[in-house]
Protein backbone atom coordinates (compact mmCIF):
# COMPACT_ATOMS: atom_id res chain seq x y z
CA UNK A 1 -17.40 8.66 13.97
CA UNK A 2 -18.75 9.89 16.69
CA UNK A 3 -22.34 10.57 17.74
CA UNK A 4 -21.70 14.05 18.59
CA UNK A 5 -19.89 14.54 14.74
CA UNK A 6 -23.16 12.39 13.56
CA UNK A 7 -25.60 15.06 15.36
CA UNK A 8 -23.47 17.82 14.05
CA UNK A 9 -23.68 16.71 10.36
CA UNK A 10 -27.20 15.88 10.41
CA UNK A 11 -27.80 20.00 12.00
CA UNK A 12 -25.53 21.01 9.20
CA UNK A 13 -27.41 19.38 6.72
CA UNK A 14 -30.11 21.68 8.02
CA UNK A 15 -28.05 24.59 6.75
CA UNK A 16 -28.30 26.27 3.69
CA UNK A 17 -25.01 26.03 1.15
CA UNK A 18 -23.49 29.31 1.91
CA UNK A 19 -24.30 28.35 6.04
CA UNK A 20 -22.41 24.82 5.42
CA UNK A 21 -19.48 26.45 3.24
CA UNK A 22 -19.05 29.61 5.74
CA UNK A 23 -19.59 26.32 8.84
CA UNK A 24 -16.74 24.26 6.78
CA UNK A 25 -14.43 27.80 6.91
CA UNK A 26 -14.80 28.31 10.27
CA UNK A 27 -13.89 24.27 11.22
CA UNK A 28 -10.74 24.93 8.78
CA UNK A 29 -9.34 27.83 10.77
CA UNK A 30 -10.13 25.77 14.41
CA UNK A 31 -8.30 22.56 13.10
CA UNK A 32 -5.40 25.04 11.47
CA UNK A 33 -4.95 26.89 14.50
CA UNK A 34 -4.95 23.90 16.68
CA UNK A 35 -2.23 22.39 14.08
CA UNK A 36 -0.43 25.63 14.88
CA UNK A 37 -0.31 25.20 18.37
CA UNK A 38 0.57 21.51 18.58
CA UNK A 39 3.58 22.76 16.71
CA UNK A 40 4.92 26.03 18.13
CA UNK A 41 7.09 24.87 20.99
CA UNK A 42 5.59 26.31 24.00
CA UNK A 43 6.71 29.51 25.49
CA UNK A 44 7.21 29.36 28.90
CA UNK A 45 7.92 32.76 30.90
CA UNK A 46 10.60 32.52 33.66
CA UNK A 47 10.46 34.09 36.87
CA UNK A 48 13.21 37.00 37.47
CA UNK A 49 14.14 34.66 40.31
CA UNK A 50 15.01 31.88 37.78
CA UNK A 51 17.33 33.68 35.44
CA UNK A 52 18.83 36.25 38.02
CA UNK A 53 22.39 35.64 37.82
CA UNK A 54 22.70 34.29 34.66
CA UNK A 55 23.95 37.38 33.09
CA UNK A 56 26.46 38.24 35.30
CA UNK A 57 28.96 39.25 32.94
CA UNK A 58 26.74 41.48 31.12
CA UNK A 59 27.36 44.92 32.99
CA UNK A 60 31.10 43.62 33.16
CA UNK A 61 31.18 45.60 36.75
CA UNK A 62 29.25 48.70 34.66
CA UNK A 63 26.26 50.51 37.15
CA UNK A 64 22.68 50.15 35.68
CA UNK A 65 21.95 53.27 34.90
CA UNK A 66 25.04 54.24 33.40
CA UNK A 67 25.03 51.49 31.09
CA UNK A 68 21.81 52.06 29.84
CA UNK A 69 22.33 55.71 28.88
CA UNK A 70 25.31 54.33 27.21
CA UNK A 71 22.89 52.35 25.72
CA UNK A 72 20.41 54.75 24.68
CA UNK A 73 23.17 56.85 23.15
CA UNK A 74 24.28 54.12 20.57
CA UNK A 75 20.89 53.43 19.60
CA UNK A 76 20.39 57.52 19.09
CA UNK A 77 23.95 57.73 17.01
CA UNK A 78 22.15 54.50 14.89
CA UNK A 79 19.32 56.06 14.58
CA UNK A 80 20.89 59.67 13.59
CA UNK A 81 22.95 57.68 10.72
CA UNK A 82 19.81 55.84 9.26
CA UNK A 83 17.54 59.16 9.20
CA UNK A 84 20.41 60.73 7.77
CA UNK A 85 20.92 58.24 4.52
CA UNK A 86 18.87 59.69 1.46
């Protein structure tokens, strides 16, 4: 054990019991968040200069614009059937 932890314990034996229980919470939810993030795999954001390219295909020769009003209509005609469901 550390001396730090050793300090820390003796300071917390200082506290009173509903101190060292809300103390003990708060050291839970560190350590579980830290668990949390040693496990997520980390996101990384890419540069549009990295993945420019990579969807070539997508448009499939389609302009921009007009494929996202196409777009925006299928999502309206979706959204028209759901509200429309009882």
């Amino acid at each position: 054990m550390s001396t730090t932890m050793l300090e820390i314990i003796k300071q917390a034996d200082g506290l009173s019991v509903s101190d060292q229980i809300e103390l003990a919470v708060c050291l839970m939810e560190l350590a579980k968040a830290r668990v949390t993030q040693l496990n997520s795999p980390a996101q990384t954001q890419h540069k549009w200069r990295e993945i420019r390219g990579r969807y070539a295909g997508l448009l499939n020769g389609e302009d921009a614009q007009v494929w996202v009003n196409r777009l925006r209509e299928e999502w309206d005609e979706r959204e028209a059937q759901w509200s429309a469901r009882p």
